[in-house]
N, C-alpha and C. Protein backbone atom coordinates (compact mmCIF):
# COMPACT_ATOMS: atom_id res chain seq x y z
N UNK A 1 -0.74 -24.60 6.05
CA UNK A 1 -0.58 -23.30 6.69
C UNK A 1 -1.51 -22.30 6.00
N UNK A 2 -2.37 -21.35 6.61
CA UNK A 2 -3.31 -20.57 6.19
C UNK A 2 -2.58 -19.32 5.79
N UNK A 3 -2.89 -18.33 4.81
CA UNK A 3 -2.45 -17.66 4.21
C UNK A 3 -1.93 -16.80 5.50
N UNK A 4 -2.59 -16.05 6.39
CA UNK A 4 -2.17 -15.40 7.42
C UNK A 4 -0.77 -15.52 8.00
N UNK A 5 -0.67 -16.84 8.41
CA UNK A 5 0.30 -17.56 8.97
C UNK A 5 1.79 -18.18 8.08
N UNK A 6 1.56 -18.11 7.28
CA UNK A 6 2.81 -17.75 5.71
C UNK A 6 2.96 -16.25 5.62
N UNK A 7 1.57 -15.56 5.73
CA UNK A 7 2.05 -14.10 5.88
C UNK A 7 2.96 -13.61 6.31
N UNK A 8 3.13 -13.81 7.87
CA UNK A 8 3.76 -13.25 8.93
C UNK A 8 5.21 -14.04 8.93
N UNK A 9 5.06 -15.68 8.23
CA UNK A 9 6.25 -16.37 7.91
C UNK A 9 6.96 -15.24 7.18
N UNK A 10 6.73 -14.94 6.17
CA UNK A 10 7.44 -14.06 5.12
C UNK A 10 7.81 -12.81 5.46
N UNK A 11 6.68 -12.52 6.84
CA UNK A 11 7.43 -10.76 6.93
C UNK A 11 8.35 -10.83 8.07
N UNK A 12 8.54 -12.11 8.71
CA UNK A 12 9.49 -12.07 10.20
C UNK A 12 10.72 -12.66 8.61
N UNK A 13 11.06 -13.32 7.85
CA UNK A 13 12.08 -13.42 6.78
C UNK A 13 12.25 -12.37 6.17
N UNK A 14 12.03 -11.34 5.71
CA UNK A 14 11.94 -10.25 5.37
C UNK A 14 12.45 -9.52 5.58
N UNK A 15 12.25 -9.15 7.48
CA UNK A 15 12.90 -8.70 8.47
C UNK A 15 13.92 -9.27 8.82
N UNK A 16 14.18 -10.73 8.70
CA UNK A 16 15.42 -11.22 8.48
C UNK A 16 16.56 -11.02 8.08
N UNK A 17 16.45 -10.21 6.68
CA UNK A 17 17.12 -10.23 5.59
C UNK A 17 16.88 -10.62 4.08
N UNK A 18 16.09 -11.41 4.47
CA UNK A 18 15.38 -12.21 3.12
C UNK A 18 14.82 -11.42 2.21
N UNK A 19 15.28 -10.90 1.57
CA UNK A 19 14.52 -9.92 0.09
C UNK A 19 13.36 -10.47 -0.47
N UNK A 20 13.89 -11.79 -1.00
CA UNK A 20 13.01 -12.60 -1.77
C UNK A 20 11.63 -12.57 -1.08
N UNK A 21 11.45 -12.62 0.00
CA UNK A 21 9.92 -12.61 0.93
C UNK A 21 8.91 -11.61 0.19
N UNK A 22 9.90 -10.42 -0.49
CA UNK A 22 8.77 -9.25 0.09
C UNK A 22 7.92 -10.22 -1.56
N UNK A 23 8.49 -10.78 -2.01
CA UNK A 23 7.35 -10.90 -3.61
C UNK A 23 6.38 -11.79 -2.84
N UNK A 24 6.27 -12.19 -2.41
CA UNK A 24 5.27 -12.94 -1.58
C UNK A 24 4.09 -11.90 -0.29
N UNK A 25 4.78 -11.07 0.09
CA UNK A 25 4.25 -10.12 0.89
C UNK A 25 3.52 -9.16 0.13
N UNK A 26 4.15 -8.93 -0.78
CA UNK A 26 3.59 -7.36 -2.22
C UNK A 26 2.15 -8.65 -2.68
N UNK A 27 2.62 -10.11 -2.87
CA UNK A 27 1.28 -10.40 -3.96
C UNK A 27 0.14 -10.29 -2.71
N UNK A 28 -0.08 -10.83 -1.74
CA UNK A 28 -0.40 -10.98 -0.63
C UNK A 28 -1.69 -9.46 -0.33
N UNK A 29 -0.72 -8.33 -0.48
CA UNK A 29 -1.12 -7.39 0.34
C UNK A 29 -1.57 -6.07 -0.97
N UNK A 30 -0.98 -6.25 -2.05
CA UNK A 30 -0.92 -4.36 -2.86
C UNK A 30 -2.40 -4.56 -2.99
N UNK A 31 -3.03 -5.71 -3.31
CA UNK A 31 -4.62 -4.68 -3.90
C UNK A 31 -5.51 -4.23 -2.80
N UNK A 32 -5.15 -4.56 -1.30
CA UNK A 32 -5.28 -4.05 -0.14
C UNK A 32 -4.85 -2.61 -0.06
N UNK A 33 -3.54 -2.63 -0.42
CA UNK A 33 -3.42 -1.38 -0.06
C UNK A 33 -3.88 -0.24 -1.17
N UNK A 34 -3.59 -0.80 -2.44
CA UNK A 34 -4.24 -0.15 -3.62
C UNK A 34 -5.36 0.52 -3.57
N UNK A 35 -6.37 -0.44 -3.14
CA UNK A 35 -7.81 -0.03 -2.91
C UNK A 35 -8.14 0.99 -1.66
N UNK A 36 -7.16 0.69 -0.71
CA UNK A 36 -7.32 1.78 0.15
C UNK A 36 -6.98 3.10 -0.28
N UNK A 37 -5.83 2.99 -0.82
CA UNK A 37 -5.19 4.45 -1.27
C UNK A 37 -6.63 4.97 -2.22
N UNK A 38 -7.23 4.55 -3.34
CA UNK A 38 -7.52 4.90 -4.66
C UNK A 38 -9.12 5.58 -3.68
N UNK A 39 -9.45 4.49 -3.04
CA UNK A 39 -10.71 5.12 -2.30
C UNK A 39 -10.91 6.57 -1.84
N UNK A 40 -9.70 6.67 -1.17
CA UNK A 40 -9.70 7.98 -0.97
C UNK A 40 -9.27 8.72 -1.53
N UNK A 41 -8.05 8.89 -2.33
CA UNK A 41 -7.91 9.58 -3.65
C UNK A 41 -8.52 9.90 -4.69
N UNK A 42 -9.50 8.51 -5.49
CA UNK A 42 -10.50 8.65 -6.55
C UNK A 42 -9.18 8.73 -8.07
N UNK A 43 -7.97 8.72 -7.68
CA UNK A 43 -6.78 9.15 -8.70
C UNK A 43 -5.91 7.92 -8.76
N UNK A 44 -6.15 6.92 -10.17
CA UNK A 44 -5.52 5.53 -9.86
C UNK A 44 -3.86 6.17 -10.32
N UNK A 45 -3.35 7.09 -10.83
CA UNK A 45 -1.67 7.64 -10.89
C UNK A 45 -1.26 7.60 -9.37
N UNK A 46 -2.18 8.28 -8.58
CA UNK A 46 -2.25 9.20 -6.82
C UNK A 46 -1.68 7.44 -6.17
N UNK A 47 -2.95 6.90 -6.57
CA UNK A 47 -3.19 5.37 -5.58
C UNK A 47 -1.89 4.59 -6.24
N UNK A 48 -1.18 4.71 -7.07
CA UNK A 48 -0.42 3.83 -7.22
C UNK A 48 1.49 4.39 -6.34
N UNK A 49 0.99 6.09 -6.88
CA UNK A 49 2.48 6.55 -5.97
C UNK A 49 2.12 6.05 -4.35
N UNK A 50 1.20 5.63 -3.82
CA UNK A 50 1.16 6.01 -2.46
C UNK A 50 1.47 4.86 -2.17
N UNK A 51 0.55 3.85 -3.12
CA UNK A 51 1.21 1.99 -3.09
C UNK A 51 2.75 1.96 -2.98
N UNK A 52 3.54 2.62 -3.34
CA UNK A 52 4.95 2.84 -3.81
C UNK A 52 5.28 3.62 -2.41
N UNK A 53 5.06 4.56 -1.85
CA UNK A 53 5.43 5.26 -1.20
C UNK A 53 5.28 4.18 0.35
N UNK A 54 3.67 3.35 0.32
CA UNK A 54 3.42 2.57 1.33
C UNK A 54 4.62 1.65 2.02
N UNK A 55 4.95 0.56 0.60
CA UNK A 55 5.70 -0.15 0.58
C UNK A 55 7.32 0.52 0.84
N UNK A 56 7.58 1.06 0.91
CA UNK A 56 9.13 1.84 1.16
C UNK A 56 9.11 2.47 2.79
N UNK A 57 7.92 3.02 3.27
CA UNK A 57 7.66 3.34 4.61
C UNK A 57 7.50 2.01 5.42
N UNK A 58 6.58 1.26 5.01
CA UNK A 58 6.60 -0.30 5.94
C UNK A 58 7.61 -1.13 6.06
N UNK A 59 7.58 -1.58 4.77
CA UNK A 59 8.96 -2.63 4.88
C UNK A 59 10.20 -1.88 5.79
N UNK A 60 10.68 0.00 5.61
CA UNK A 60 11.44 0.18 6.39
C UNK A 60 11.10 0.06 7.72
N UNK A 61 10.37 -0.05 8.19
CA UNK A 61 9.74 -0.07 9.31
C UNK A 61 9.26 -1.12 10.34
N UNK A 62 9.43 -1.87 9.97
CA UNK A 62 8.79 -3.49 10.00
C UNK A 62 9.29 -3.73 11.47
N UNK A 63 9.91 -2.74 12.32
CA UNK A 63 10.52 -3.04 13.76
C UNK A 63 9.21 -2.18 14.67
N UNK A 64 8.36 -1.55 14.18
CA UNK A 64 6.93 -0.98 14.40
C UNK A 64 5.84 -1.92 14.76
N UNK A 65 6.01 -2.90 13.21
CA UNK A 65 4.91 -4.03 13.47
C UNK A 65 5.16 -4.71 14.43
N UNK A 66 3.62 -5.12 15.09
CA UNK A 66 3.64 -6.29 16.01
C UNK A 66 3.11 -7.30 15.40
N UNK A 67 3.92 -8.15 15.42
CA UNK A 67 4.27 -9.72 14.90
C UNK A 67 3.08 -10.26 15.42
N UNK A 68 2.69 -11.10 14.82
CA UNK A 68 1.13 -11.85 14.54
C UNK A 68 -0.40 -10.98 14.88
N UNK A 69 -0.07 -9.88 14.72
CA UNK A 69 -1.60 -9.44 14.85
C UNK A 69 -2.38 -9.13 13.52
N UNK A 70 -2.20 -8.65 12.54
CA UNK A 70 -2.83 -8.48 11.09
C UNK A 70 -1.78 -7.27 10.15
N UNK A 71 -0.50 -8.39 9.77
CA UNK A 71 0.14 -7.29 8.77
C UNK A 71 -0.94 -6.19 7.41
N UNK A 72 -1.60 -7.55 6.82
CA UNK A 72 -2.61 -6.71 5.57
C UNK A 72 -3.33 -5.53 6.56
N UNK A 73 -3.67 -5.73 7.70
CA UNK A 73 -4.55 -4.62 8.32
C UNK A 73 -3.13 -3.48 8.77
N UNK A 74 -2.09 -3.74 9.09
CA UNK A 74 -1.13 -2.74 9.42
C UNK A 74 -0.71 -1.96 8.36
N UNK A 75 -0.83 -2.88 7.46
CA UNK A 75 -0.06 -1.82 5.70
C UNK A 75 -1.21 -0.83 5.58
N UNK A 76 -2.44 -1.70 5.54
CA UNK A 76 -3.18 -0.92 4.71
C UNK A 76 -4.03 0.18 5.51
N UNK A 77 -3.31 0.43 6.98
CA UNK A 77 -3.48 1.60 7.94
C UNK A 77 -2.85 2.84 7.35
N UNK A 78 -1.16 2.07 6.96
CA UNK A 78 -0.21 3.04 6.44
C UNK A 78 -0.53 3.74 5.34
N UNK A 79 -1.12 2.99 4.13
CA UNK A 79 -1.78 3.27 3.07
C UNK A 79 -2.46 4.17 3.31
N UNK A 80 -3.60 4.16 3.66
CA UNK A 80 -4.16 5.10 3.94
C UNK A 80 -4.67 6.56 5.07
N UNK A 81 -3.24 6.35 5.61
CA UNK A 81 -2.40 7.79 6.35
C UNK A 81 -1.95 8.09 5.38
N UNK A 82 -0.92 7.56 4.13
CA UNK A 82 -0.27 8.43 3.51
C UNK A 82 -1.33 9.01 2.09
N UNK A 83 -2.44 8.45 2.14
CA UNK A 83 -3.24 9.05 0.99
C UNK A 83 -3.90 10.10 1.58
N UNK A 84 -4.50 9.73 3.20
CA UNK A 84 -5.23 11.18 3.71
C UNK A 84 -4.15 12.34 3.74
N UNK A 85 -2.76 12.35 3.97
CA UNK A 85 -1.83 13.39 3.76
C UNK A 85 -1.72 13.67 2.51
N UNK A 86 -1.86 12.63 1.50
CA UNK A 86 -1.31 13.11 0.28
C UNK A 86 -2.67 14.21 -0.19
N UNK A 87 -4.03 13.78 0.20
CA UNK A 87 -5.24 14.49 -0.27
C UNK A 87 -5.25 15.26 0.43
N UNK A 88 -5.19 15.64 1.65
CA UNK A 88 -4.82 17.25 2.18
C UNK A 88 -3.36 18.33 1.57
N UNK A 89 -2.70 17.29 1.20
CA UNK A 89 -1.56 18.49 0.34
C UNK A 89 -1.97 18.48 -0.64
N UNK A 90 -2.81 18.05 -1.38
CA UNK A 90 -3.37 18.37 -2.70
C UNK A 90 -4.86 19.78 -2.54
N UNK A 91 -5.22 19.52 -1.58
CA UNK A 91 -6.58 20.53 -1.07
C UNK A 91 -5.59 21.86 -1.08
N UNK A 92 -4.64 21.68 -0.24
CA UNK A 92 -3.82 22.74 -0.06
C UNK A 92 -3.24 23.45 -1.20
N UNK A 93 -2.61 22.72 -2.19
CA UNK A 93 -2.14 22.97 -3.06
C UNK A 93 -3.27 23.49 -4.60
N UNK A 94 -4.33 22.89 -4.58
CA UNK A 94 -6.08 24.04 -5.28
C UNK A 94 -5.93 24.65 -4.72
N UNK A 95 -6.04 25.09 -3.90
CA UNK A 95 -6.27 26.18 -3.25
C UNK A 95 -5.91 27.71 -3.33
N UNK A 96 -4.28 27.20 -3.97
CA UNK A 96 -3.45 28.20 -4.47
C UNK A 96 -3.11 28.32 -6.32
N UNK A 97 -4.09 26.94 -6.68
CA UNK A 97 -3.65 26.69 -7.81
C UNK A 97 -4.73 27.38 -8.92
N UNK A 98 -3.91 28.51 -10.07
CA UNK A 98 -4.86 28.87 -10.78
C UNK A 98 -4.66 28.98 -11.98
N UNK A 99 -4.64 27.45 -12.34
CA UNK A 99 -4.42 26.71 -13.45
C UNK A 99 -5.81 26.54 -14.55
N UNK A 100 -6.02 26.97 -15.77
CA UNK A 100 -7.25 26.68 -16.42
C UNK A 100 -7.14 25.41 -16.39
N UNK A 101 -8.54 24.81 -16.17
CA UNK A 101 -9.44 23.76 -16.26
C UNK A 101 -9.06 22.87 -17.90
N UNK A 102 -9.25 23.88 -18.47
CA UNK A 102 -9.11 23.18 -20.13
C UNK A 102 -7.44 23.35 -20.70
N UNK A 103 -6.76 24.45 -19.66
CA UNK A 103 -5.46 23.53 -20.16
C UNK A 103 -5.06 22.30 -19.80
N UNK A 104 -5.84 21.86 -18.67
CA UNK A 104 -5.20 20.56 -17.66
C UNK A 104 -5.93 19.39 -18.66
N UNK A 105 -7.38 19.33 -19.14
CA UNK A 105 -7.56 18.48 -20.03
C UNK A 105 -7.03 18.30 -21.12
N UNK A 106 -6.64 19.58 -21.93
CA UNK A 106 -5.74 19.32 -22.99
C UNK A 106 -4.46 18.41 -22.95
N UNK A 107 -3.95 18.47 -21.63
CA UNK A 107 -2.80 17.19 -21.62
C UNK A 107 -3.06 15.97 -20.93
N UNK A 108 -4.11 15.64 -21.50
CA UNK A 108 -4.42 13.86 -20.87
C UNK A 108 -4.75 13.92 -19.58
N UNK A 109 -5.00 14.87 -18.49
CA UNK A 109 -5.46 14.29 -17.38
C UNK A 109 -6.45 13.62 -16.91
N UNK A 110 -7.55 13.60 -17.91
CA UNK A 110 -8.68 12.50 -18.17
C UNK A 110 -8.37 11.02 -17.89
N UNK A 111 -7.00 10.51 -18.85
CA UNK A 111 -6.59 9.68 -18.93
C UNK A 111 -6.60 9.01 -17.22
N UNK A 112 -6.14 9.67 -16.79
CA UNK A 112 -5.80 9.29 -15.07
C UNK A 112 -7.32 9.30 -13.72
N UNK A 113 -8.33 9.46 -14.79
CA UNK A 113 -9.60 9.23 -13.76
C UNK A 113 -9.89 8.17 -13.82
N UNK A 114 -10.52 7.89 -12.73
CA UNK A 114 -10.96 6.24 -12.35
C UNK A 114 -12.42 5.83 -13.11
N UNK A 115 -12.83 4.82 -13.83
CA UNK A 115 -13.87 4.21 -14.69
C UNK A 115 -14.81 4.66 -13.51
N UNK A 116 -15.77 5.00 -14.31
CA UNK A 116 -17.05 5.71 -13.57
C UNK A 116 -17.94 4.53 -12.60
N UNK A 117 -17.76 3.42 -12.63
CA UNK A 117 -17.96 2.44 -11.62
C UNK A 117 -17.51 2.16 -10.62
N UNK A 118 -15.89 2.96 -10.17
CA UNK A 118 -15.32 2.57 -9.31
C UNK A 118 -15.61 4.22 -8.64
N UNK A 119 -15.92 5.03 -9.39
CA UNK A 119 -16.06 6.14 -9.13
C UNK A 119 -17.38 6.56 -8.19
N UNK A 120 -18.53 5.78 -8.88
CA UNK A 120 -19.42 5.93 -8.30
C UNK A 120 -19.48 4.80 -7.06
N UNK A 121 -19.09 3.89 -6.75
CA UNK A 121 -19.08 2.92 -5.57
C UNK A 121 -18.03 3.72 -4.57
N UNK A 122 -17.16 4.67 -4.68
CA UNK A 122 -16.22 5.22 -3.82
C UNK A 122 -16.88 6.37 -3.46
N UNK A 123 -18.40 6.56 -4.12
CA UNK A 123 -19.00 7.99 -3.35
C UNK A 123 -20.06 7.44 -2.72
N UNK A 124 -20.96 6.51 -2.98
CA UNK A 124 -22.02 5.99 -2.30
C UNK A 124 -21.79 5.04 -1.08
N UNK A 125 -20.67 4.12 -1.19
CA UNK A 125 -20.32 3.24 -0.38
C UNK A 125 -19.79 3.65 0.98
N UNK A 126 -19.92 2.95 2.06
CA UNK A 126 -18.97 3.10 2.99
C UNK A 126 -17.66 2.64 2.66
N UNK A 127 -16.27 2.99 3.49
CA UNK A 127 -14.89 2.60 3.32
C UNK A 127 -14.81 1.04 3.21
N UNK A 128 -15.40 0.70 4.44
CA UNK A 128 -15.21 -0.64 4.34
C UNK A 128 -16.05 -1.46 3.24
N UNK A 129 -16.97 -1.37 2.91
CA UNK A 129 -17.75 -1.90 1.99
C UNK A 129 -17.13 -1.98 0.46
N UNK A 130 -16.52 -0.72 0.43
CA UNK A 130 -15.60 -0.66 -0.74
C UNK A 130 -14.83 -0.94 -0.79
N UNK A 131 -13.77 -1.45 0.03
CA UNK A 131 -12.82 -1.89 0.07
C UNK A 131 -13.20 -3.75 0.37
N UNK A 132 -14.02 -4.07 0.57
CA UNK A 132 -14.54 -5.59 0.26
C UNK A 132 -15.06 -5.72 -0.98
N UNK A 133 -15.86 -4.81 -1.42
CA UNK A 133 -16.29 -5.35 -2.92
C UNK A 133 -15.39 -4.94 -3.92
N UNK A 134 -14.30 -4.12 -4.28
CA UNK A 134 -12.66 -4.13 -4.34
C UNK A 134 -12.05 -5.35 -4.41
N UNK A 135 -12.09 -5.81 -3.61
CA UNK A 135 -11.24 -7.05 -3.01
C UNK A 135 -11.82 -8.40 -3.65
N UNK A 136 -13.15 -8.37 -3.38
CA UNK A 136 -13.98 -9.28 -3.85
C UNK A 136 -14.41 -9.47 -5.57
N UNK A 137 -14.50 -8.59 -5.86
CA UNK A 137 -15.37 -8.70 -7.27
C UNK A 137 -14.37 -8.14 -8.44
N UNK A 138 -13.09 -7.03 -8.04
CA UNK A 138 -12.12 -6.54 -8.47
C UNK A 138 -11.43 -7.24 -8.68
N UNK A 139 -10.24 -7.32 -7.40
CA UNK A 139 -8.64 -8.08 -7.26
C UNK A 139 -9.29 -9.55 -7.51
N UNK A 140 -10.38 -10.12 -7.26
CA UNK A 140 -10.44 -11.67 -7.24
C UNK A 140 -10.32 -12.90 -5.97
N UNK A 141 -10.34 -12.18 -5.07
CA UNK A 141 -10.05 -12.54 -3.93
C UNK A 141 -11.42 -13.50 -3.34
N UNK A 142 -11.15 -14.29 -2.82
CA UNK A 142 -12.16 -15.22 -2.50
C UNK A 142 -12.76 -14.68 -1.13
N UNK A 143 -13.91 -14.54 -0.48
CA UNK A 143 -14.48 -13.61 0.86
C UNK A 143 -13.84 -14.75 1.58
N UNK A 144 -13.62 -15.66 1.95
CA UNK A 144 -12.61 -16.12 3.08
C UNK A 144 -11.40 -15.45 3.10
N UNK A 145 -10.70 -15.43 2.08
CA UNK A 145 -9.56 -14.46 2.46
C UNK A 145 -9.45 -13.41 2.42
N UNK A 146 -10.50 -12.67 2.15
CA UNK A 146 -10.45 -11.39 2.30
C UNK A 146 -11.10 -11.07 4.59
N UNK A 147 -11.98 -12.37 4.28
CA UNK A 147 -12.28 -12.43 5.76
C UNK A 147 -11.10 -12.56 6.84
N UNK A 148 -9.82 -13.31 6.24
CA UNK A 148 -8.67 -13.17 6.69
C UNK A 148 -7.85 -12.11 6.69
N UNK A 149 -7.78 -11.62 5.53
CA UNK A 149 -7.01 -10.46 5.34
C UNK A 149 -7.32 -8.77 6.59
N UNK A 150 -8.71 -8.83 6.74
CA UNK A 150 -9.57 -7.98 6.92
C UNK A 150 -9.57 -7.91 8.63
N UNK A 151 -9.55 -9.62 9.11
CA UNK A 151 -9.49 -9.83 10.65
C UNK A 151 -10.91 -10.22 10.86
N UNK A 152 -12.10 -10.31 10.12
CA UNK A 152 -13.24 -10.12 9.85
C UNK A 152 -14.10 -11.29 9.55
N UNK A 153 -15.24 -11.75 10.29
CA UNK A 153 -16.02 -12.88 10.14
C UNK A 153 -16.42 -13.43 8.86
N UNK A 154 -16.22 -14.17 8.26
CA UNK A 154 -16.65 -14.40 6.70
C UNK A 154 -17.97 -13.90 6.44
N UNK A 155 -19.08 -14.04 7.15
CA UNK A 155 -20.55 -13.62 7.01
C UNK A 155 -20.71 -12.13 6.95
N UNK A 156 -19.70 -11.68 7.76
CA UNK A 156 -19.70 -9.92 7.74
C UNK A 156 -19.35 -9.77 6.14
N UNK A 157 -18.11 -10.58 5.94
CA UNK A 157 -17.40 -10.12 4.51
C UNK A 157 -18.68 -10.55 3.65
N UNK A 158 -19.43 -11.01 3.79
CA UNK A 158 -20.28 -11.47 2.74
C UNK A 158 -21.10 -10.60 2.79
N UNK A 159 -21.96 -10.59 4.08
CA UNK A 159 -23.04 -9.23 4.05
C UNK A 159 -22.47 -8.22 3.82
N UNK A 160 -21.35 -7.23 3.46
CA UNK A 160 -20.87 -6.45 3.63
C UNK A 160 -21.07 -6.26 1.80
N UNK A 161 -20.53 -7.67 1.35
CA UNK A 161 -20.19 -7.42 -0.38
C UNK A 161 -21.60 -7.47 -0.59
N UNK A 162 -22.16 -8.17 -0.17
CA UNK A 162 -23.64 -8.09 -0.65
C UNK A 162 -24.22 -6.95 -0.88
N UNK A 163 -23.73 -6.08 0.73
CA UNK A 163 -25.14 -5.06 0.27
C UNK A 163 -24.45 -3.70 -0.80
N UNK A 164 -23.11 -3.79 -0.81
CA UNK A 164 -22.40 -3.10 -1.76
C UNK A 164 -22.75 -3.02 -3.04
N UNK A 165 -23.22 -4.50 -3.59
CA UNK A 165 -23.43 -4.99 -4.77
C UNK A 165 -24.93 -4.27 -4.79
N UNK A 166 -25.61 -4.44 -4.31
CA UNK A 166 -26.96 -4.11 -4.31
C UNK A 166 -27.48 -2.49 -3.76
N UNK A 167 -26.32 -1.55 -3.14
CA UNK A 167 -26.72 -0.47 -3.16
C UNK A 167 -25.68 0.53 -4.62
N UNK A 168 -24.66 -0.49 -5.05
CA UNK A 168 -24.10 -0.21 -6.27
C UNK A 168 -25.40 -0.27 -7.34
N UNK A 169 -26.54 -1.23 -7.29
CA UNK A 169 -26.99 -2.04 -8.74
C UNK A 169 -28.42 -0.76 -8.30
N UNK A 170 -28.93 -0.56 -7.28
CA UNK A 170 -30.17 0.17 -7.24
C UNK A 170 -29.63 1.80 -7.38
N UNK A 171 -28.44 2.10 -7.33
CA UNK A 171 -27.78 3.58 -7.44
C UNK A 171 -28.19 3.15 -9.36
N UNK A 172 -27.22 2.94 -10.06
CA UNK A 172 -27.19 2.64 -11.64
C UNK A 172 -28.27 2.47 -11.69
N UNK A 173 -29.36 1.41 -11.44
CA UNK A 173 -30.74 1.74 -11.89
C UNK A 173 -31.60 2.95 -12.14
N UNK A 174 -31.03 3.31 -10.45
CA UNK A 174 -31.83 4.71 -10.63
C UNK A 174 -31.25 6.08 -11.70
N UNK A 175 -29.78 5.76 -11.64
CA UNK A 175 -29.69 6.73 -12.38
C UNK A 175 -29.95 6.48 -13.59
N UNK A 176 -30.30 5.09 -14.01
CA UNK A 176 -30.66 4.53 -15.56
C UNK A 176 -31.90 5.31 -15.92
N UNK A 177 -32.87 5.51 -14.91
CA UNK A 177 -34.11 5.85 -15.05
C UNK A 177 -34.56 7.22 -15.46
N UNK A 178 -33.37 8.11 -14.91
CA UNK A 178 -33.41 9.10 -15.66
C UNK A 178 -33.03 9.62 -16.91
């Protein structure tokens, strides 16, 4: 049985009643949704409440999904509705906020920025591109299953990580050069 198809095994059990499913569904799906959230956030604290927030909205919800079409593609829709809301109530909330700069570093908020690699591939990249080379070179995910996960031709997933890798490696060059 192909991962897809255990997928949807586990989330129609799930919906069952079956608790035990969702650890099979969470390994399956969080760095999907992770990576979606963090992309657009840039805030791995942000991307992990929303992972949290994802999972509590879906699973309640699971009478929404339509059964065999792409759960990893349905979560990680949700995912990232609730990060574009969460980053517009945060716009909203600067806006009004007039907090010094150097008190906010004084208490560790450094700590909570994303390594300047993931930082810089989440400004140059397209969504999708980043969220394959994420998937790919990050979580560990093999490009067939991410080609599964994704709904997506393996060759796309490949050209896709490819040119990620290579507009990631000529960005760092160039900025090496200066």
């Amino acid at each position: 049985m192909n991962h897809s198809a255990e997928l949807e095994k586990k989330v129609s059990e799930y919906a069952a009643g079956n608790s035990r499913a969702f650890d099979y569904i969470y390994e399956r799906t969080n760095r999907s949704v992770y990576f979606a959230a963090l992309y657009i956030l840039r805030d791995k604290a942000a991307a992990e409440d929303i992972m949290q927030e994802t999972y509590l909205r879906a699973l309640g919800s699971l009478e929404s999904y339509a059964s065999g079409t792409n759960f990893t593609a349905w979560i990680t829709r949700i995912s990232k509705n609730l990060a574009l809301n969460h980053a517009k109530k945060r716009e909203r909330e600067k806006s009004t906020d007039f907090t010094d700069e150097t008190e906010i570093r004084k208490y560790g908020t450094a700590e909570t920025q994303i390594p300047y690699i993931f930082d810089i591939a989440a400004k140059i990249l397209d969504e999708d591109e980043y969220e394959i080379l994420m998937m790919c070179q990050v979580a560990g995910y093999k490009r067939r299953e991410v080609a599964e996960m994704f709904g997506m031709p393996i060759g796309t997933v490949t050209w896709k990580n490819n040119s990620a890798l290579k507009k990631l490696k000529e960005f760092l060059e160039k900025e090496g050069r200066k």
